[in-house]
PDB file of N, CA and C in Angstrom:
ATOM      1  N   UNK A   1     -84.360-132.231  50.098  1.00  0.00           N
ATOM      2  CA  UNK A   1     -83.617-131.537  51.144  1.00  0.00           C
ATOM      3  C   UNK A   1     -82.543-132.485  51.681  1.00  0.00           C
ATOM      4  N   UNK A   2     -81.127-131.782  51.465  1.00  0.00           N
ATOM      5  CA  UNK A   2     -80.617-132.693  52.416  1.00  0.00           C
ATOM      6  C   UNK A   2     -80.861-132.971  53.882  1.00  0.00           C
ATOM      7  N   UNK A   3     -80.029-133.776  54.743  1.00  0.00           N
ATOM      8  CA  UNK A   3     -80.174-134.277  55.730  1.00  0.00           C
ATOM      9  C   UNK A   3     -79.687-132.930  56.595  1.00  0.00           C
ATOM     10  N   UNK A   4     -78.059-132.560  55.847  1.00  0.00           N
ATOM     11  CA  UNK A   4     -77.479-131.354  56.702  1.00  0.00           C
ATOM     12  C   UNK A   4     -78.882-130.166  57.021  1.00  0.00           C
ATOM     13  N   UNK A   5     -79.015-130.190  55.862  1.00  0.00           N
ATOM     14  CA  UNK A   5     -80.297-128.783  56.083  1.00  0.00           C
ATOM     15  C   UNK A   5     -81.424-128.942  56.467  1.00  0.00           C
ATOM     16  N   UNK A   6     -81.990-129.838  56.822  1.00  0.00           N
ATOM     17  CA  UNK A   6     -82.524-131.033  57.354  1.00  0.00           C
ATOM     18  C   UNK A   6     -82.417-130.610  58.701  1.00  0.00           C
ATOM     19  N   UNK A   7     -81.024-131.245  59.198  1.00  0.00           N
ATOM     20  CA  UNK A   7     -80.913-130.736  60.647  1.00  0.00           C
ATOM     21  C   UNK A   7     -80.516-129.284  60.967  1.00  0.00           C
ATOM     22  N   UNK A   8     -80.018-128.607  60.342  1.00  0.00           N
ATOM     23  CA  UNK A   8     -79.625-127.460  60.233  1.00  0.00           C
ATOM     24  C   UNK A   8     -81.177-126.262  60.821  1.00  0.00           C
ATOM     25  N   UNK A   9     -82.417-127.176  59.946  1.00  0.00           N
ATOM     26  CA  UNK A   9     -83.566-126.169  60.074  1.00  0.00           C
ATOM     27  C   UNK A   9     -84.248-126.753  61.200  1.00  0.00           C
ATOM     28  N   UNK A  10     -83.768-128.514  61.470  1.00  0.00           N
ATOM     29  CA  UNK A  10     -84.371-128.722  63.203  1.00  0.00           C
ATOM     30  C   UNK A  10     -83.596-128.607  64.248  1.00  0.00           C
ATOM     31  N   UNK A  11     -82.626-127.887  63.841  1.00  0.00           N
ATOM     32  CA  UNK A  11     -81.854-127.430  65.541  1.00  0.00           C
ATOM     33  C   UNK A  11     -82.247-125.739  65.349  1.00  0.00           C
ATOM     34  N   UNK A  12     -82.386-125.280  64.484  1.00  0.00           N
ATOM     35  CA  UNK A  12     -83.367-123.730  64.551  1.00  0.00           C
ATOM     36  C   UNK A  12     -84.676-123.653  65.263  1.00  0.00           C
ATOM     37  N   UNK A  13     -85.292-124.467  64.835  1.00  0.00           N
ATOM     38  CA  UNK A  13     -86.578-124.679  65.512  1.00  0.00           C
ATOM     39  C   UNK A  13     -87.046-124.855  67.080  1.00  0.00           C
ATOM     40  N   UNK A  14     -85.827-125.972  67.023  1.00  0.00           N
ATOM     41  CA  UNK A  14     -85.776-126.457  68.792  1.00  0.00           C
ATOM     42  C   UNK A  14     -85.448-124.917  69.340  1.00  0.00           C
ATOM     43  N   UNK A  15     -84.295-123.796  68.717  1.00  0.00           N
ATOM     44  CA  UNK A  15     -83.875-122.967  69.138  1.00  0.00           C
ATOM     45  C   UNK A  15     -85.016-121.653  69.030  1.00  0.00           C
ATOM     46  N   UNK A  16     -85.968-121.874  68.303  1.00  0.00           N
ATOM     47  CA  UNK A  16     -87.132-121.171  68.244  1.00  0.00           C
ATOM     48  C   UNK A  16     -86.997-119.918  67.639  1.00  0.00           C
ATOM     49  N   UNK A  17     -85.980-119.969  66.661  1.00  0.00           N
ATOM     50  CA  UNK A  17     -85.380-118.823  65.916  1.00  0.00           C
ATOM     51  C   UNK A  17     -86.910-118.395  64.902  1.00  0.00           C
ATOM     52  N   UNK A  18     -87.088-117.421  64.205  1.00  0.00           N
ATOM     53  CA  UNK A  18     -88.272-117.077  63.649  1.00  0.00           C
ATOM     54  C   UNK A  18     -87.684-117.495  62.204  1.00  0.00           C
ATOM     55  N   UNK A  19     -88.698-117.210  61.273  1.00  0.00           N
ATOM     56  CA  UNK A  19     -88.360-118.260  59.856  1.00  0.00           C
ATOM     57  C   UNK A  19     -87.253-116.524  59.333  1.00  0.00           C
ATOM     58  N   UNK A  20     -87.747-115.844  59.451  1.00  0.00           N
ATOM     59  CA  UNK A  20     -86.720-114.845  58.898  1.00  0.00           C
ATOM     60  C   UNK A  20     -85.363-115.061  59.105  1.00  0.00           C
ATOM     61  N   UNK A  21     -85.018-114.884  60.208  1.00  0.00           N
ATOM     62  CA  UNK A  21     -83.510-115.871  61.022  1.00  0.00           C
ATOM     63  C   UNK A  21     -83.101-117.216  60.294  1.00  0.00           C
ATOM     64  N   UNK A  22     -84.219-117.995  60.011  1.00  0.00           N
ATOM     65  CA  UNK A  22     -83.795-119.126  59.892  1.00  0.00           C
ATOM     66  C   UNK A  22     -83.444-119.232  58.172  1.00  0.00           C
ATOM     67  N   UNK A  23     -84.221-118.112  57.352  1.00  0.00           N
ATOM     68  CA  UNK A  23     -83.935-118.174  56.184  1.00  0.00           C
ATOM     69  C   UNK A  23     -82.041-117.262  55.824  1.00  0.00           C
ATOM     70  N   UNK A  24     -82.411-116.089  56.538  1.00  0.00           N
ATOM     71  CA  UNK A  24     -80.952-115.453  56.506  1.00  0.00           C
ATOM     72  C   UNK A  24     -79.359-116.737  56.977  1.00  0.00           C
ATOM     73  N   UNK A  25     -79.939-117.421  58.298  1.00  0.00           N
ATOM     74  CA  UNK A  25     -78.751-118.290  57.887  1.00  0.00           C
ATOM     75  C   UNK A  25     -78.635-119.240  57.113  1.00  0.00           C
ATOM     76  N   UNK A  26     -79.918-119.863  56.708  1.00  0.00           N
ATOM     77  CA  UNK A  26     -79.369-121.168  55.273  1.00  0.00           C
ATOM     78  C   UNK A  26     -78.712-120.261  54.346  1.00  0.00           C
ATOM     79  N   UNK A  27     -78.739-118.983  53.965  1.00  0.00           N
ATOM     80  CA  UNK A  27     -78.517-118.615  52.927  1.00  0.00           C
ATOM     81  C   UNK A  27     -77.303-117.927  53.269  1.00  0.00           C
ATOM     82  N   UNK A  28     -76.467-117.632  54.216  1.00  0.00           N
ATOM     83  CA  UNK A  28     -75.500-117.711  54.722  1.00  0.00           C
ATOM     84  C   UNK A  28     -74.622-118.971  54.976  1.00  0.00           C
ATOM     85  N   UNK A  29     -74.831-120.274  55.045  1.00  0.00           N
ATOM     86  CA  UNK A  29     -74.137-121.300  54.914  1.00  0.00           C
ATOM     87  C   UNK A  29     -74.151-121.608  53.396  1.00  0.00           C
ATOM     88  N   UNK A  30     -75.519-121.055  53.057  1.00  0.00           N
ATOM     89  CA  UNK A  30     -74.972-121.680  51.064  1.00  0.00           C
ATOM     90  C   UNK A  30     -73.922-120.676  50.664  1.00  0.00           C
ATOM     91  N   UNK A  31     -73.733-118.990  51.239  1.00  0.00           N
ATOM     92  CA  UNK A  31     -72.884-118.457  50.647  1.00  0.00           C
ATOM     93  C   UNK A  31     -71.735-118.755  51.056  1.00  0.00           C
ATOM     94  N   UNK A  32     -71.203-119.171  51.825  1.00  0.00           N
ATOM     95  CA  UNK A  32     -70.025-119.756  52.448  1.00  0.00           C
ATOM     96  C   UNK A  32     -69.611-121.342  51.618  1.00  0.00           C
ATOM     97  N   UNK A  33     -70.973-122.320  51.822  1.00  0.00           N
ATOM     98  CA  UNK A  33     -70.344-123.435  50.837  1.00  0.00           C
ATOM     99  C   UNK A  33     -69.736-122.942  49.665  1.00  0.00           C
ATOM    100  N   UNK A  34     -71.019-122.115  48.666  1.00  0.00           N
ATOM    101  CA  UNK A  34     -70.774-121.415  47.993  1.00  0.00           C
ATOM    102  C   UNK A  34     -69.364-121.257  46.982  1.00  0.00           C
ATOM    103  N   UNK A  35     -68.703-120.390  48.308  1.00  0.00           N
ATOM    104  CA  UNK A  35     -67.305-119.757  48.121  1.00  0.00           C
ATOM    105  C   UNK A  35     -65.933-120.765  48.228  1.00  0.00           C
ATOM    106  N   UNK A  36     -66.338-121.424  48.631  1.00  0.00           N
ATOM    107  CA  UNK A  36     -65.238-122.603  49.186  1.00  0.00           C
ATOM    108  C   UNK A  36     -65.454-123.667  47.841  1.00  0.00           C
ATOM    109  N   UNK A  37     -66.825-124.296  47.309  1.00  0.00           N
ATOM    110  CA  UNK A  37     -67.007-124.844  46.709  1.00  0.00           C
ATOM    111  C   UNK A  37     -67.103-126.255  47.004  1.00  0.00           C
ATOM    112  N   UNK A  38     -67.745-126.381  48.186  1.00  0.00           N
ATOM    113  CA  UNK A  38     -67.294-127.462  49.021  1.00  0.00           C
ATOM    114  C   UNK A  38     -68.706-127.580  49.913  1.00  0.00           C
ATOM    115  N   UNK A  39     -69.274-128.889  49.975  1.00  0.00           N
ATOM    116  CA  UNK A  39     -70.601-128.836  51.199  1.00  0.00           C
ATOM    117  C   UNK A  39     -70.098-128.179  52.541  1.00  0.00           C
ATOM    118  N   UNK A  40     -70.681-127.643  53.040  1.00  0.00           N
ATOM    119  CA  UNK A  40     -70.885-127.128  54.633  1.00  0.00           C
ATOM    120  C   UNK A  40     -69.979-128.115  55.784  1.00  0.00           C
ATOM    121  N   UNK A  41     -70.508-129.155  55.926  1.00  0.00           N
ATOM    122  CA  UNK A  41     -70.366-130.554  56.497  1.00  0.00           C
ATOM    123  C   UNK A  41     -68.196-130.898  56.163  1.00  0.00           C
ATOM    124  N   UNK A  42     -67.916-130.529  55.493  1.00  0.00           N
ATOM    125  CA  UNK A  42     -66.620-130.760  55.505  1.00  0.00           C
ATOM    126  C   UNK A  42     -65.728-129.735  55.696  1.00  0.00           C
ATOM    127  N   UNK A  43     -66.136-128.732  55.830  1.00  0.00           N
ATOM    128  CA  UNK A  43     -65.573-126.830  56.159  1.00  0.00           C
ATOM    129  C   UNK A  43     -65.195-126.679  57.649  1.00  0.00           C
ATOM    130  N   UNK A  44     -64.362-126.423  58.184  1.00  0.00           N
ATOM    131  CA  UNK A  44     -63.968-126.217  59.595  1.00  0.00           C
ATOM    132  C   UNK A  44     -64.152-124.792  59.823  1.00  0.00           C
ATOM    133  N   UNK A  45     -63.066-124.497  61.049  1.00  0.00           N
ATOM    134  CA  UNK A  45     -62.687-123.050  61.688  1.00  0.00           C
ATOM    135  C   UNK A  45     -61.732-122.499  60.608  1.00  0.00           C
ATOM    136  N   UNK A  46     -60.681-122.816  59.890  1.00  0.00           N
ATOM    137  CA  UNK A  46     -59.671-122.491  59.082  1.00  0.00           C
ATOM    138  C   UNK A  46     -60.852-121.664  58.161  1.00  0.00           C
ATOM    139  N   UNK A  47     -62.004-122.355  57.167  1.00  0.00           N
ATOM    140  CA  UNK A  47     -62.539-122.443  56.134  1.00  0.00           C
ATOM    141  C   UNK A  47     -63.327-120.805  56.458  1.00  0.00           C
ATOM    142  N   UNK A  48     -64.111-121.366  58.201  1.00  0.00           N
ATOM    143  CA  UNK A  48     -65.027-120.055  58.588  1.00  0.00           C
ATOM    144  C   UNK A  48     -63.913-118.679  58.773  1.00  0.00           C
ATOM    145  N   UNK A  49     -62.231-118.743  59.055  1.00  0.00           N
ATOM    146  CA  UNK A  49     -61.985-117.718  59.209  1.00  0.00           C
ATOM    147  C   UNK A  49     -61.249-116.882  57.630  1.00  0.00           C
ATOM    148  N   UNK A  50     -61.133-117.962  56.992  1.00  0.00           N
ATOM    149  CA  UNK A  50     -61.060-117.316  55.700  1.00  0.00           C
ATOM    150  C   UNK A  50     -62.301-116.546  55.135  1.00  0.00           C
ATOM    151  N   UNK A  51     -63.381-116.915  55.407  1.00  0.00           N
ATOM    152  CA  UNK A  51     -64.664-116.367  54.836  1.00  0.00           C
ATOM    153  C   UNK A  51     -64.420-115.156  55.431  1.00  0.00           C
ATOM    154  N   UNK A  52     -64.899-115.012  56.901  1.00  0.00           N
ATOM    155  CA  UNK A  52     -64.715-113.818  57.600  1.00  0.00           C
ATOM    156  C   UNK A  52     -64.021-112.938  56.836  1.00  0.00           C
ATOM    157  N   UNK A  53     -62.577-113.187  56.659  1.00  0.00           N
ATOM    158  CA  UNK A  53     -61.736-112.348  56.350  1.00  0.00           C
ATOM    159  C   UNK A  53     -62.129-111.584  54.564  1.00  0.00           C
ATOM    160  N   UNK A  54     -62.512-112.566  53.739  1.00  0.00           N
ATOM    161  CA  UNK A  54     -63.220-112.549  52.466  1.00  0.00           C
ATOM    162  C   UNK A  54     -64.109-111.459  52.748  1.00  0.00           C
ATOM    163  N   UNK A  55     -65.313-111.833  54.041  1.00  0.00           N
ATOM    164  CA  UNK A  55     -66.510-110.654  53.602  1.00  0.00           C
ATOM    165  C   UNK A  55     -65.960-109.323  54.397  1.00  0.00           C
ATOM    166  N   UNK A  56     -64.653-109.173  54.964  1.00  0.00           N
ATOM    167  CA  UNK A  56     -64.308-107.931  55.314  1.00  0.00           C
ATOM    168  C   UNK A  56     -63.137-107.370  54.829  1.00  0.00           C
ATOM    169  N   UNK A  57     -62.445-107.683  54.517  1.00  0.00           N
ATOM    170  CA  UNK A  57     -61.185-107.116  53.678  1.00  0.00           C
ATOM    171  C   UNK A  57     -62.041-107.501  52.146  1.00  0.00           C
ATOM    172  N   UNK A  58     -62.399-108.028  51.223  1.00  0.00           N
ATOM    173  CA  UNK A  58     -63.100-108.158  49.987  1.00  0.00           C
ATOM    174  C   UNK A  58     -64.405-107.625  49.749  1.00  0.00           C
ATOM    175  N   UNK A  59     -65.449-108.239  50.269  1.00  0.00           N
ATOM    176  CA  UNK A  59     -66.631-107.565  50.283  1.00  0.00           C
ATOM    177  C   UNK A  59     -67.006-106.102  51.102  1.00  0.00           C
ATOM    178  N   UNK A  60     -65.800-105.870  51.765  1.00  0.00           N
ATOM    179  CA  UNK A  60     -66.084-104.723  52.896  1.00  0.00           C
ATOM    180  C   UNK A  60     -67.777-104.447  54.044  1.00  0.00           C
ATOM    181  N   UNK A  61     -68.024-105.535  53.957  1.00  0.00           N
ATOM    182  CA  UNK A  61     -68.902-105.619  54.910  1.00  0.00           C
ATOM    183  C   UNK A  61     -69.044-105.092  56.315  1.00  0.00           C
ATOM    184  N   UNK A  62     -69.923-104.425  56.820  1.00  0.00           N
ATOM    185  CA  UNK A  62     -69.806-103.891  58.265  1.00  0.00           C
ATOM    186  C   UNK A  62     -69.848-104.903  59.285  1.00  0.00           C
ATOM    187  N   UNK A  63     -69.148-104.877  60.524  1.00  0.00           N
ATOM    188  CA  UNK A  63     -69.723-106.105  61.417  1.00  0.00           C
ATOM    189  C   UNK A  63     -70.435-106.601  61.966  1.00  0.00           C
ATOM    190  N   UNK A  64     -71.858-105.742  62.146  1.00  0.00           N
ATOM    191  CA  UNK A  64     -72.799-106.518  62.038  1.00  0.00           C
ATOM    192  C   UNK A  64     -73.120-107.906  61.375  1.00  0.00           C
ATOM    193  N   UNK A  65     -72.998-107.562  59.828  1.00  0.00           N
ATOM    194  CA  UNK A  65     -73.145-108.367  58.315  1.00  0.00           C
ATOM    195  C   UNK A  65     -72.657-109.604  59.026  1.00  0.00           C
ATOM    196  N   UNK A  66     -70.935-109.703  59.134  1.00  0.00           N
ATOM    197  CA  UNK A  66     -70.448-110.442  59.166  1.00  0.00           C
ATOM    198  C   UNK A  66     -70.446-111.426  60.669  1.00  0.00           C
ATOM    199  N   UNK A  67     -71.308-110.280  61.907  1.00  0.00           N
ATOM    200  CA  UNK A  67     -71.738-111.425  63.043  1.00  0.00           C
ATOM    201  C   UNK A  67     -72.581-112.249  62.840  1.00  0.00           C
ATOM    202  N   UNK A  68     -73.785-112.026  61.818  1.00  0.00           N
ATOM    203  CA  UNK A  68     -74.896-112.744  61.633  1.00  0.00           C
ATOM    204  C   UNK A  68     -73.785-114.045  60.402  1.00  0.00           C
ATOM    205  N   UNK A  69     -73.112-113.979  59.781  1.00  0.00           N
ATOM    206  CA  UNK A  69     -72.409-114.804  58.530  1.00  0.00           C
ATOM    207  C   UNK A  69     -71.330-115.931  60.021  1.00  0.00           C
ATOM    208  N   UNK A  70     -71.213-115.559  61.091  1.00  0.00           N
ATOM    209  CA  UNK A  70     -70.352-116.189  61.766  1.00  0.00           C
ATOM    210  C   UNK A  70     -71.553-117.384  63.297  1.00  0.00           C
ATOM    211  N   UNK A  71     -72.242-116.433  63.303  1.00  0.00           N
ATOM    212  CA  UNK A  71     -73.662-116.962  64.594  1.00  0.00           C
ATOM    213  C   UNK A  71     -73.871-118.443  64.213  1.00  0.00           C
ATOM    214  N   UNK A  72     -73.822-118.952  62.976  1.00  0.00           N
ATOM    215  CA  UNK A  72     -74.563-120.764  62.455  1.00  0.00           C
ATOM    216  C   UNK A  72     -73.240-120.880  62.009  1.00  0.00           C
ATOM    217  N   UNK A  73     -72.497-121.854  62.787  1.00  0.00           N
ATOM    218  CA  UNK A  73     -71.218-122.981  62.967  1.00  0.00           C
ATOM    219  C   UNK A  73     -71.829-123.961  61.508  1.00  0.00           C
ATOM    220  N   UNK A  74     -71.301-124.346  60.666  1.00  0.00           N
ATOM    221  CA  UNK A  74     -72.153-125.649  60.082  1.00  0.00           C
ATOM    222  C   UNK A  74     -72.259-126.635  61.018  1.00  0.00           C
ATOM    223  N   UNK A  75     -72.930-127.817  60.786  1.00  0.00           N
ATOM    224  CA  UNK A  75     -73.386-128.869  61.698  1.00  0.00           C
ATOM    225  C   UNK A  75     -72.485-129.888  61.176  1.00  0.00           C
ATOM    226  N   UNK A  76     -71.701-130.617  62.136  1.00  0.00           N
ATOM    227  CA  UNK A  76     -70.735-131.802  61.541  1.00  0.00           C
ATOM    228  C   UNK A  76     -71.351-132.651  61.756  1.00  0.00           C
ATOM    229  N   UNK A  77     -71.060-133.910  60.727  1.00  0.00           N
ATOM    230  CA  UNK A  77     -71.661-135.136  60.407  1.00  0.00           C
ATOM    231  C   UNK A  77     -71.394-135.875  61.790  1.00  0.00           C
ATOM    232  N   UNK A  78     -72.832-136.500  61.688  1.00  0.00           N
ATOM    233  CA  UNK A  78     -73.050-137.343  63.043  1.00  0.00           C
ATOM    234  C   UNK A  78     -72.936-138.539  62.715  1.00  0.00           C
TER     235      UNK A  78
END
């Protein structure tokens, strides 16, 4: 495991999110690294509003979809 996901799943915890939550967003930051092709950890606001725009003009996603794809910021290197 990395460190990012690492902390990623102990600032969920502290936040007392349930493992369902906590699985939907790792797998929401991998689809975002994913797409970029790029770790999490080096992706900004530019990176998150291109995605956005990707899962709604491309994927046509409802906004719900895409509030839960926007809720987990990645975690920048400490």
């Amino acid at each position: 495991m990395t460190p990012l996901r690492r902390r990623m799943l102990e600032d969920m915890q502290i936040r007392n999110l349930s493992a369902g939550t906590q699985a939907i967003y790792l797998a929401q930051v991998s689809q975002f690294a994913r797409y970029f092709g790029k770790p999490p950890d080096v992706l900004g606001e530019q990176e998150i509003r291109a995605y956005q725009l990707h899962l709604t003009q491309e994927k046509k996603l409802a906004p719900s979809t895409i509030t839960v794809a926007r809720k987990e910021k990645p975690v920048s290197r400490s």
